[in-house]
Protein backbone atom coordinates (compact mmCIF):
# COMPACT_ATOMS: atom_id res chain seq x y z
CA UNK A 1 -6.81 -25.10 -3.29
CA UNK A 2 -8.78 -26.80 -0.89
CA UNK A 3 -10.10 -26.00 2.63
CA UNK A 4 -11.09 -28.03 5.53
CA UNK A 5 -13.76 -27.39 7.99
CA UNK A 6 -12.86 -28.72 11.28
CA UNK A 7 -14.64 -28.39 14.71
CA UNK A 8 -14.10 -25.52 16.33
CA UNK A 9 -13.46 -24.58 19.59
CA UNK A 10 -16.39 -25.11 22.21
CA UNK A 11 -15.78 -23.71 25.39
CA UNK A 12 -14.44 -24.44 28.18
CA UNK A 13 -14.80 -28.35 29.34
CA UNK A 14 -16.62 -28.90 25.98
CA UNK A 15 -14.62 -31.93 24.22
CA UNK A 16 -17.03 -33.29 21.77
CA UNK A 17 -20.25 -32.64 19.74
CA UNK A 18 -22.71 -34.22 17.55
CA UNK A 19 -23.77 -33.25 14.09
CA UNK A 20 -26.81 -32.10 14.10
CA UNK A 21 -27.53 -30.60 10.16
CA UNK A 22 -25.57 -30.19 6.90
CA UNK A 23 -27.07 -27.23 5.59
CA UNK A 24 -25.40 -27.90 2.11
CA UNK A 25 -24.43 -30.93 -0.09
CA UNK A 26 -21.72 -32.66 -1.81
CA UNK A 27 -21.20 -30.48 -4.98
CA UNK A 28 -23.24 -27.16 -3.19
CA UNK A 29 -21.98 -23.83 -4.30
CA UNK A 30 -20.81 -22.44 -0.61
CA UNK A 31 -20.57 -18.43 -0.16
CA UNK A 32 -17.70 -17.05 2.67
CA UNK A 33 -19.45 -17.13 6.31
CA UNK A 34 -22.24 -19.19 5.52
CA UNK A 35 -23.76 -22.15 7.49
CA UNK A 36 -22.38 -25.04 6.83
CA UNK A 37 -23.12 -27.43 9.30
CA UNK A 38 -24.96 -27.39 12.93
CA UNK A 39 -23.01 -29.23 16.08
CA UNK A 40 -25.02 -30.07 18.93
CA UNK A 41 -23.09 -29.74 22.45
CA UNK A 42 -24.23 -31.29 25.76
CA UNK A 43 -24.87 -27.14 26.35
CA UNK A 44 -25.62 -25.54 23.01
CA UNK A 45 -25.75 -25.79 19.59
CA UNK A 46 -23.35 -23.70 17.06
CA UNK A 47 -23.01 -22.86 13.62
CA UNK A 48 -20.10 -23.79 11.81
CA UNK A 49 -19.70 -20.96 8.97
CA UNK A 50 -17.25 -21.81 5.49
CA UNK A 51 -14.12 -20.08 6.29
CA UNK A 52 -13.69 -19.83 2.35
CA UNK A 53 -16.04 -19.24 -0.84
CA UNK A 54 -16.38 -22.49 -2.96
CA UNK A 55 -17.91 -25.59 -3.50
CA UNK A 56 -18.19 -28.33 -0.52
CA UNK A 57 -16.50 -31.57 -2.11
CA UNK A 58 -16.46 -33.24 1.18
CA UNK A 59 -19.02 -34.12 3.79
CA UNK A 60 -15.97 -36.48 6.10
CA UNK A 61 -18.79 -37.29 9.33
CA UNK A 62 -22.40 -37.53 8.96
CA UNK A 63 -25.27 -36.29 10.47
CA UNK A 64 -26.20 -38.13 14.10
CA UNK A 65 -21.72 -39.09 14.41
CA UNK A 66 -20.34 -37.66 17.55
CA UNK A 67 -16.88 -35.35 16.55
CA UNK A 68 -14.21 -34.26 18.84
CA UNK A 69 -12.91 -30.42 18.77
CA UNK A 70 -10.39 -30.34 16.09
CA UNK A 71 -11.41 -33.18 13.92
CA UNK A 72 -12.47 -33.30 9.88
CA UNK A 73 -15.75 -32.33 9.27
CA UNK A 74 -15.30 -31.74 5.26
CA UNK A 75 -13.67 -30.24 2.55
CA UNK A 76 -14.48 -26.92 0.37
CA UNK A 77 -13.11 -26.68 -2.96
CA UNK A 78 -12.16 -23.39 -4.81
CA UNK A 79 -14.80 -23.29 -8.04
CA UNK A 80 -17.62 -21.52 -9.17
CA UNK A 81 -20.14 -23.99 -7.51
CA UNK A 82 -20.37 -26.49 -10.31
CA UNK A 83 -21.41 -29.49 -8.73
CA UNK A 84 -18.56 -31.56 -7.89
CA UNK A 85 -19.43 -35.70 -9.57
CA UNK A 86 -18.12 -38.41 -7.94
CA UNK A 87 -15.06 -40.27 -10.00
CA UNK A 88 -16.48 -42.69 -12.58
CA UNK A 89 -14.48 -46.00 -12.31
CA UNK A 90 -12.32 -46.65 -15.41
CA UNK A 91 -13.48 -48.25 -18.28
CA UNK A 92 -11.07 -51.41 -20.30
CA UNK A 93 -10.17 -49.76 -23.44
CA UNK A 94 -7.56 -51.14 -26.03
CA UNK A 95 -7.49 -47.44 -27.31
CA UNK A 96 -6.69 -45.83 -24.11
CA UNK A 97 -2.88 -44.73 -24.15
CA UNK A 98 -0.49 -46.72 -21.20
CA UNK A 99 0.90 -45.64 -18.91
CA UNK A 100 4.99 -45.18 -19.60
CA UNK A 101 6.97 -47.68 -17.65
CA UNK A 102 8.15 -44.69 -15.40
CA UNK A 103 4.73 -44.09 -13.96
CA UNK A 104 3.90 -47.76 -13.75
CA UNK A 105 6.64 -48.63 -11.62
CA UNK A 106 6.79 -45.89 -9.19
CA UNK A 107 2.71 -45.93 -8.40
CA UNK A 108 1.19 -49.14 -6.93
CA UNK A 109 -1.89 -50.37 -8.32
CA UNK A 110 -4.81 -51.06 -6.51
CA UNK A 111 -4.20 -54.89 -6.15
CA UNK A 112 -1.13 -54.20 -4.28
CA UNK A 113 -2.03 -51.65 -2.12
CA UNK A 114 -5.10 -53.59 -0.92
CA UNK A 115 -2.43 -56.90 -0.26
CA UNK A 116 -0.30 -54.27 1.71
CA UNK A 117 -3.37 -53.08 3.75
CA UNK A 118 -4.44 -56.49 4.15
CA UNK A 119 -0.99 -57.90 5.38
CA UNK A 120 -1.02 -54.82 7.37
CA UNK A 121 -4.28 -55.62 9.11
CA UNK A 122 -3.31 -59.29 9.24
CA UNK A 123 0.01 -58.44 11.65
CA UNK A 124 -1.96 -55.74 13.71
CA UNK A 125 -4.82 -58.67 14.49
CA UNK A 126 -2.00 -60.67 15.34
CA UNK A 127 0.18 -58.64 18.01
CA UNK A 128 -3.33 -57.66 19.75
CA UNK A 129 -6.56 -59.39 18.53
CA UNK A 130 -8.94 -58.53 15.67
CA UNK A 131 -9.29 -54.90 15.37
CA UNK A 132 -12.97 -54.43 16.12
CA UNK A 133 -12.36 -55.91 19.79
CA UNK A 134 -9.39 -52.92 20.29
CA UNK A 135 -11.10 -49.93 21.48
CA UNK A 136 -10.47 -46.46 21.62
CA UNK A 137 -8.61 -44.54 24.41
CA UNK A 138 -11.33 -42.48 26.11
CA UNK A 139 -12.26 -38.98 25.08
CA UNK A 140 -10.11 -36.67 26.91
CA UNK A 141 -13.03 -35.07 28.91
CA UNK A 142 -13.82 -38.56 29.83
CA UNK A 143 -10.19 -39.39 30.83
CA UNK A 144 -10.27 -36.56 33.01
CA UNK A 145 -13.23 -37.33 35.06
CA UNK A 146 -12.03 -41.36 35.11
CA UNK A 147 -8.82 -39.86 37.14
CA UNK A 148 -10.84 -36.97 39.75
CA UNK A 149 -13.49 -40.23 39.87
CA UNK A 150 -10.56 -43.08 40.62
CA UNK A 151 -12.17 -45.12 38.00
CA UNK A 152 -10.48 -47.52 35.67
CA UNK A 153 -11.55 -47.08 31.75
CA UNK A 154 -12.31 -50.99 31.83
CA UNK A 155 -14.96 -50.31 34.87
CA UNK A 156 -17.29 -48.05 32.44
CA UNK A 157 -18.76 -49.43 29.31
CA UNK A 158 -18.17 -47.11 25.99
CA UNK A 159 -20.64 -46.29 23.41
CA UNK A 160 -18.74 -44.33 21.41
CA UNK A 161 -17.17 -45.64 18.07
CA UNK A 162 -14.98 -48.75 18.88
CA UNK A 163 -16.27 -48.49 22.74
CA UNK A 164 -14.53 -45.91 23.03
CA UNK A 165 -15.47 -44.47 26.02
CA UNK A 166 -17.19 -40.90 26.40
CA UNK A 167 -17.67 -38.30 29.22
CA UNK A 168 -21.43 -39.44 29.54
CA UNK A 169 -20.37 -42.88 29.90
CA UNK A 170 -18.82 -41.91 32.97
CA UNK A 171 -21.19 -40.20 34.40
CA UNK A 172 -23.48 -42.84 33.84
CA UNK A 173 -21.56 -45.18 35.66
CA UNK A 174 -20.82 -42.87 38.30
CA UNK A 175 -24.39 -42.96 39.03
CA UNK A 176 -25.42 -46.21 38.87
CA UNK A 177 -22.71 -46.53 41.64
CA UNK A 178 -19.28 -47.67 39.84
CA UNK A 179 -16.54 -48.79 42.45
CA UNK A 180 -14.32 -46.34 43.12
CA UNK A 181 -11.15 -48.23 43.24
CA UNK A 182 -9.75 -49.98 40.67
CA UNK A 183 -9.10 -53.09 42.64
CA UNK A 184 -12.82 -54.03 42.82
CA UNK A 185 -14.34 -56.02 40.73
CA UNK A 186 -16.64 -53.87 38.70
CA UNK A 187 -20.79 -54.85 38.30
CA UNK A 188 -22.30 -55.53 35.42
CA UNK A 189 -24.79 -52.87 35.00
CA UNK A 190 -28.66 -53.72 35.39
CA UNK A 191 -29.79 -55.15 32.18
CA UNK A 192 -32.02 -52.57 30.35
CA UNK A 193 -35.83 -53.52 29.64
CA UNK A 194 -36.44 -53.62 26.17
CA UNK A 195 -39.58 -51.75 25.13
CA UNK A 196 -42.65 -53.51 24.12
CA UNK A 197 -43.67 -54.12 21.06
CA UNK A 198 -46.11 -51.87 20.06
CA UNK A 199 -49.43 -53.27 18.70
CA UNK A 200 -49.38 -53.52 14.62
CA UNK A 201 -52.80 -50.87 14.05
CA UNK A 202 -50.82 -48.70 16.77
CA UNK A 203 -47.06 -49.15 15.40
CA UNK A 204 -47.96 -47.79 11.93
CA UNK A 205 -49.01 -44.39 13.58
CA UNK A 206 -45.66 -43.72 15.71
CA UNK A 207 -42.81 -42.18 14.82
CA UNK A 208 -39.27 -42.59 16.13
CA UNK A 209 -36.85 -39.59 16.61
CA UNK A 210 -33.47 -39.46 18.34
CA UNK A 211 -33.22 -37.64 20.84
CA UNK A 212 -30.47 -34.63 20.25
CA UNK A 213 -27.56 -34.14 22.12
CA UNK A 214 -29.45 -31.27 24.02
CA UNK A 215 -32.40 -33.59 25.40
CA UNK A 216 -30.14 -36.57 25.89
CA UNK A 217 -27.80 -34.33 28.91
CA UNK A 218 -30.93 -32.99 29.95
CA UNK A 219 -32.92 -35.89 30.65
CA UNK A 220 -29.28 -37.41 32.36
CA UNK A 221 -28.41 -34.29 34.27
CA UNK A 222 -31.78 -34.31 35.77
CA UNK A 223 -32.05 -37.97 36.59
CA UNK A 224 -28.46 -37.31 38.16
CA UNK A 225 -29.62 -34.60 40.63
CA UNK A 226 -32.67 -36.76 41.80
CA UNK A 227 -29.93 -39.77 42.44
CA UNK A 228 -27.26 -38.00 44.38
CA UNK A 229 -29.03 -35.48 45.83
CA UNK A 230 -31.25 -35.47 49.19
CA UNK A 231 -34.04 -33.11 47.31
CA UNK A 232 -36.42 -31.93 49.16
CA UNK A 233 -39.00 -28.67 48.32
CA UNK A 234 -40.92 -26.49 50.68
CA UNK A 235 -43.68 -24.02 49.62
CA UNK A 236 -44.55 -20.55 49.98
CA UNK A 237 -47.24 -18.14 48.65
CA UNK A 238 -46.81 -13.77 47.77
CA UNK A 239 -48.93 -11.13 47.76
CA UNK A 240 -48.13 -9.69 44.51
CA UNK A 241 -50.12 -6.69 44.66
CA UNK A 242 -46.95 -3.87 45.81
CA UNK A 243 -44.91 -5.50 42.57
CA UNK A 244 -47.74 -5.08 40.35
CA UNK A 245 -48.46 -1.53 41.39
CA UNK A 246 -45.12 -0.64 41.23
CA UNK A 247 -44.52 -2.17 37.91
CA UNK A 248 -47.89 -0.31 36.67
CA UNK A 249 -47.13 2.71 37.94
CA UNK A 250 -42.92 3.27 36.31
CA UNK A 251 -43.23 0.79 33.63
CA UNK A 252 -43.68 3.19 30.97
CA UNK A 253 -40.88 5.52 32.09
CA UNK A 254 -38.68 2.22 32.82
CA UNK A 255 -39.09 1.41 29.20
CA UNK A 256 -38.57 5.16 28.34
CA UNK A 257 -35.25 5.81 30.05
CA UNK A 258 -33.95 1.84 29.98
CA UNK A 259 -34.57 0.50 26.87
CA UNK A 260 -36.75 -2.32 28.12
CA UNK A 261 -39.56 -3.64 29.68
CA UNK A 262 -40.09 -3.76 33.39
CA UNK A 263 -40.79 -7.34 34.04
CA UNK A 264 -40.91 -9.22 37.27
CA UNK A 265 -37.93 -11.51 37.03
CA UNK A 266 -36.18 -8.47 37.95
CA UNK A 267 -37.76 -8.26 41.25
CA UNK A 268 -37.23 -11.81 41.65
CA UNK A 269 -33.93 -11.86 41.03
CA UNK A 270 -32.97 -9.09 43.10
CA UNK A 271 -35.35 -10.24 46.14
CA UNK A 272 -33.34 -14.31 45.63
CA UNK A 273 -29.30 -12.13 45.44
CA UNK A 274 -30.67 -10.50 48.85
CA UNK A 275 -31.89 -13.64 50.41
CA UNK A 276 -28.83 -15.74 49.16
CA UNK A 277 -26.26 -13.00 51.12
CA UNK A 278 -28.38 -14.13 54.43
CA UNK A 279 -28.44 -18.16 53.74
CA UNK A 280 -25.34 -18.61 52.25
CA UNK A 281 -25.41 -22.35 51.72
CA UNK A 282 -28.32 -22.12 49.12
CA UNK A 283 -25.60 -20.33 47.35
CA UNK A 284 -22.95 -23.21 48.29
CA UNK A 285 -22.15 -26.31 46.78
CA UNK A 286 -20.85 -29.87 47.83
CA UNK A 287 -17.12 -30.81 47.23
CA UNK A 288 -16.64 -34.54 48.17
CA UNK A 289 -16.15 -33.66 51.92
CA UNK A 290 -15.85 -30.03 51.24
CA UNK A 291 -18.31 -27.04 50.95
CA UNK A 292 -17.40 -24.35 48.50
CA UNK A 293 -19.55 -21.44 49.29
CA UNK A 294 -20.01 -19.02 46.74
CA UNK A 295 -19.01 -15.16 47.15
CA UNK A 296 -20.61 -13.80 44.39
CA UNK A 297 -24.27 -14.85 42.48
CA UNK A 298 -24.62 -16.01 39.13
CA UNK A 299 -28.36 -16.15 38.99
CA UNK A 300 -29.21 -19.19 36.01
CA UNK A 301 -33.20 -18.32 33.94
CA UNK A 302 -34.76 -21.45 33.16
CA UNK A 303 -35.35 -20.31 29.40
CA UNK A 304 -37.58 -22.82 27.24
CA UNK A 305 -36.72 -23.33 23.18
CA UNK A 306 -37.32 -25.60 20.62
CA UNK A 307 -35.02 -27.87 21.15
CA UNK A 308 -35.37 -27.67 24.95
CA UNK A 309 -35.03 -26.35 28.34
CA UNK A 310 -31.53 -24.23 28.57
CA UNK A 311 -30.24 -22.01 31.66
CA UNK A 312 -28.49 -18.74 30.77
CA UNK A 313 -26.75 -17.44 33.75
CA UNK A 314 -26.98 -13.70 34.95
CA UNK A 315 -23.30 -13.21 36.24
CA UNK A 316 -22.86 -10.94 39.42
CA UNK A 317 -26.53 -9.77 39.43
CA UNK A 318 -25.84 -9.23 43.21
CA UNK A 319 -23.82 -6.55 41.70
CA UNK A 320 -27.02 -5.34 39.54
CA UNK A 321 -29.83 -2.71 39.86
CA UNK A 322 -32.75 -4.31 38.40
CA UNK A 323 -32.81 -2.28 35.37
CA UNK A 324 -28.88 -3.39 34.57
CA UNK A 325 -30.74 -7.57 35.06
CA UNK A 326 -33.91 -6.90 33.11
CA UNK A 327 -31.33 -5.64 30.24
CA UNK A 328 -29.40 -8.98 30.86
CA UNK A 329 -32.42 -11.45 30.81
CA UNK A 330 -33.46 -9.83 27.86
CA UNK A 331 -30.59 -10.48 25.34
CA UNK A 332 -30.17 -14.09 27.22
CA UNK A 333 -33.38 -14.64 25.69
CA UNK A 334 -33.52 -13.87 22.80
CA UNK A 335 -30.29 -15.67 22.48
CA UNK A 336 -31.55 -18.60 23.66
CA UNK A 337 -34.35 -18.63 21.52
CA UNK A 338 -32.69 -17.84 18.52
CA UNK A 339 -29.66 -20.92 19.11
CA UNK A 340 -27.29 -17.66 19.61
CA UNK A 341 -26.34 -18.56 23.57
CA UNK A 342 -22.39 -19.12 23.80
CA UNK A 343 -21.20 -21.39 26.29
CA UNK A 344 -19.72 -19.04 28.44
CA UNK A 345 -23.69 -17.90 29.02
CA UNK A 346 -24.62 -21.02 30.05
CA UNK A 347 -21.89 -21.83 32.70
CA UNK A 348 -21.17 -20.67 36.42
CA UNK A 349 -24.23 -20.58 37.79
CA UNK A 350 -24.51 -21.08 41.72
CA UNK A 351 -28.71 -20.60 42.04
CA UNK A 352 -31.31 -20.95 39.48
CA UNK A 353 -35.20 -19.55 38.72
CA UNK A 354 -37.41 -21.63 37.11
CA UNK A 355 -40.92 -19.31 36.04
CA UNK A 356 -43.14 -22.27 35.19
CA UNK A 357 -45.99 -19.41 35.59
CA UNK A 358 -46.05 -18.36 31.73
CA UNK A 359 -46.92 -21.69 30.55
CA UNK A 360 -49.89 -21.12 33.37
CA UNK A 361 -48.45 -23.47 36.20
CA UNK A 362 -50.00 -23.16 39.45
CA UNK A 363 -47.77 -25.07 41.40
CA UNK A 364 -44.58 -27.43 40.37
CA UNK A 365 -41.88 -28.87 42.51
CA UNK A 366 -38.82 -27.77 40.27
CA UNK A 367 -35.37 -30.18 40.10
CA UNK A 368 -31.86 -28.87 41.38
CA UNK A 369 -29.52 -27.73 38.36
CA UNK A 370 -26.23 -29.82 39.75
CA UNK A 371 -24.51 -28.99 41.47
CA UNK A 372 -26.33 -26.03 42.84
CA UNK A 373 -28.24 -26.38 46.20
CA UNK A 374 -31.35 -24.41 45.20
CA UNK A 375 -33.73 -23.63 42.77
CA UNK A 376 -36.82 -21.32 42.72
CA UNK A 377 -40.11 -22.19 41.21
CA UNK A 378 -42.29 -19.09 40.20
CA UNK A 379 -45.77 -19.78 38.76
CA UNK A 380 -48.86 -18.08 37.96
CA UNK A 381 -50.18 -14.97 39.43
CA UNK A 382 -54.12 -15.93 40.14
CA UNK A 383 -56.24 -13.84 42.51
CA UNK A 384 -57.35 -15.71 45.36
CA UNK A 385 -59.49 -14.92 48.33
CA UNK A 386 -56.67 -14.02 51.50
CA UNK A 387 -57.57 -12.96 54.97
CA UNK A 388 -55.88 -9.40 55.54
CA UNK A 389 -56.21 -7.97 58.82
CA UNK A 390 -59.08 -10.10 59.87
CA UNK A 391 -60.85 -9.33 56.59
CA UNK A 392 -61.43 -11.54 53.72
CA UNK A 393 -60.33 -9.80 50.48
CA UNK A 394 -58.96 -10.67 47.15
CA UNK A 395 -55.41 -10.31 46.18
CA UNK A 396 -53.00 -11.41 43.32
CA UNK A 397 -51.09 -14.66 44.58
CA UNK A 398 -48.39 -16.76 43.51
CA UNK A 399 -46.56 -19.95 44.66
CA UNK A 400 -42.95 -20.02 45.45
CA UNK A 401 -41.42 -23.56 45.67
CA UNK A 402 -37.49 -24.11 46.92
CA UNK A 403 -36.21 -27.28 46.32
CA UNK A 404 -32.99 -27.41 48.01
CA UNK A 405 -30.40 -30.34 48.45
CA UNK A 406 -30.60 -31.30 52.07
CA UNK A 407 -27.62 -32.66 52.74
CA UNK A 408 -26.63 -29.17 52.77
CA UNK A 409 -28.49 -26.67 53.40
CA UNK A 410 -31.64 -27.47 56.49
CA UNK A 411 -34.82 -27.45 56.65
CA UNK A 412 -34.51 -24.08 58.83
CA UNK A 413 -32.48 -22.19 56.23
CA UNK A 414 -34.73 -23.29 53.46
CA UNK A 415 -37.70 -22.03 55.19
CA UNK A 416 -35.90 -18.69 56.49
CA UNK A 417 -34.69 -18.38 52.32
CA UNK A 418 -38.32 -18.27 51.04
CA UNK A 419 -39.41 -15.73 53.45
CA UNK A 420 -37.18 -13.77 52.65
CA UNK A 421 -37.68 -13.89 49.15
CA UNK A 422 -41.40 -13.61 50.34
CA UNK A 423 -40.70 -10.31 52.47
CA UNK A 424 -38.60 -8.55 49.45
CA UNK A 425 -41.48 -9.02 46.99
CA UNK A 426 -44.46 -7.94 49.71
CA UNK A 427 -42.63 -4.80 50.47
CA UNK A 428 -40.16 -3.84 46.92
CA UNK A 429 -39.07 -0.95 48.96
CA UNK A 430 -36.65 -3.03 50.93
CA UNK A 431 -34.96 -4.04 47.85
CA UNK A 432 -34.03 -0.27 46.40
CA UNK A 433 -32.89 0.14 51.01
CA UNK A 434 -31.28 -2.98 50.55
CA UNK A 435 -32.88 -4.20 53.55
């Protein structure tokens, strides 16, 4: 008996997914829960595991094809792992037995079933044009956003099989300014510059990758929150000496009682929750006309892999001590870094924190995760000369940057949100007060 492996469910909003890696190969012995194949999402990449023991005698989409949820990946066999060989094609043999009339009669041969196929082919082309100029209905994710977007599926170009058209197509055209009625006339889209040839002596040393599904919705979400929003950054600097000295002093009974390390994103996070209840649009979001502002704070960590930048998101940590976030940042992490992050970590964010600092940055101006208003960029602690009470003396500092979409939250607010954040860290005290 044979089983299929299909795409499983993704999450929520998640329609489609590309194939990353077949772990195994046509004819591969295949044990109950092991890999099989690796999906790449627009948000994270999963395992699919064989739901049965066997042998894989199928591989239906290759590696690079974009799937939908629900659709054929391949087929496992019941066996003992012999390796399955592909059907040799007859051979003309006056010895071989016929077929009894029976047999021949009910079971078209290959001739006829090609004619059929053919004539079948042959009246389709007919009623609506050859069949590689029909394309595919959109993906439903993409249907969706065509409707909430008042776009027409012949206004966006499709580079999925057929044309059909995907949810990154739209969003692509979105940005590049699509009309929003169906009415108009829609643009041709700016012709893309071809890339240069590369000299002979220099083409023989490069190499060529595609980009994964990961990088690709990375490089267009970012490129989408410099085009629509009005980003602007303003700066900051902290004294980091009262967060150091506390951490020095409790970290070892933190660890003790806890279970983990007393880091500073903990601080961070509690000082930005604090600072987001007083400047409530940095926790807010734009709605077409509307603002939603956000109730709650789902704190996203910038979190660097691999395969790229992900942000796992710290739900209610406005609700958190700092122990109960340091606990939360820690599995994230280690999720993250080991491909284990679920969708549902990587989704409702409303504020992110970016610590460029551990890769040594001294200053950055970080990009807005859309839709989110704001976005903190730590960096490195370095001890600088500061004037304290009229006297020069050294102290740990680091730079805070705030980028912040300013067609929502002003210049005043930003400023006010970084002191804040400033005030919490000088003076940790006011964060256990909750002042």
């Amino acid at each position: 008996m044979a089983t299929e492996i299909r795409v499983p469910t993704l999450g929520e909003s998640v329609t489609e997914a590309t194939i990353g890696k077949w772990f195994k190969k046509v004819g591969d012995a295949i044990a109950t829960d092991e890999p099989l194949v690796e999906l790449e999402t627009d948000k994270v990449t999963v395992e699919v595991p064989a739901a049965a023991a066997g042998t894989l005698s199928e591989i239906a989409v290759k590696e690079g094809e974009t799937v939908e949820v629900g659709a054929l990946l391949g087929m496992i066999s019941a066996g003992n792992g012999a390796k399955a060989a592909a059907p040799e094609p007859a051979k003309a043999s006056t010895s071989e037995p016929k077929q009894d009339a029976v047999s021949q009669a009910s079971a078209p041969t290959a001739a006829s079933t090609v004619k059929q196929a053919a004539a079948e082919t042959a009246k389709i082309a007919g009623d609506a044009g050859p069949i590689e100029a029909r394309a595919m209905p959109p993906a439903p994710a993409a249907a969706k956003l065509l409707a909430e977007s008042n776009l027409a599926v012949d206004q966006v170009s499709g580079s999925g099989k057929r044309g059909q058209v995907l949810k990154g197509d739209v969003l692509d055209a979105i940005a590049r300014g699509a009309p929003s009625q169906p009415s108009e006339t829609p643009k041709a889209p700016a012709p893309v510059a071809a890339r240069a040839p590369s000299p002979a002596d220099d083409a023989s040393r490069e190499e060529r990758v595609r980009m994964t599904k990961l990088r690709q919705t990375i490089a267009r979400r970012l490129k989408e929150a410099q085009s629509t929003a009005a980003m602007l950054t303003t700066f900051n600097e902290v004294d980091m000496s009262a967060v150091m000295a506390l951490r020095t002093k409790y970290k070892d009974v933190f660890e003790k009682k806890h279970g983990v390390k007393l880091g500073f994103m903990g601080f961070f996070t509690k000082a930005v929750t604090h600072a987001l209840k007083e400047i409530p649009s940095v926790n807010a979001e734009i709605d077409g006309t509307d603002i939603i502002f956000k109730n709650y704070a789902h704190i996203g960590v910038a979190v660097g892999t691999e395969k790229g930048l992900v942000v796992p998101v710290v739900r209610d940590a406005d609700q958190m001590g700092i122990a109960e976030i340091e606990k939360e940042i820690g599995r994230l992490g280690v999720a993250a870094r080991d491909g284990k992050l679920s969708v549902a970590d990587m989704q409702g964010g409303t504020f992110t924190i970016s610590n460029g600092g551990v890769y040594g940055s001294l200053m950055s101006t970080p990009i807005l995760n859309a839709p989110q208003s704001g976005i903190l960029g730590m960096h490195k602690i370095q001890e600088r000369p500061v004037v304290v009470g009229g006297q020069i003396v050294i102290r740990p500092m680091m730079y805070l940057a705030l980028s912040y979409d300013h067609r929502i939250v002003d210049g005043k607010e930003a400023v006010t949100f970084l002191v804040r954040v400033k005030e919490s860290l000088e003076d940790p005290e006011r964060l256990v007060l909750d002042l």
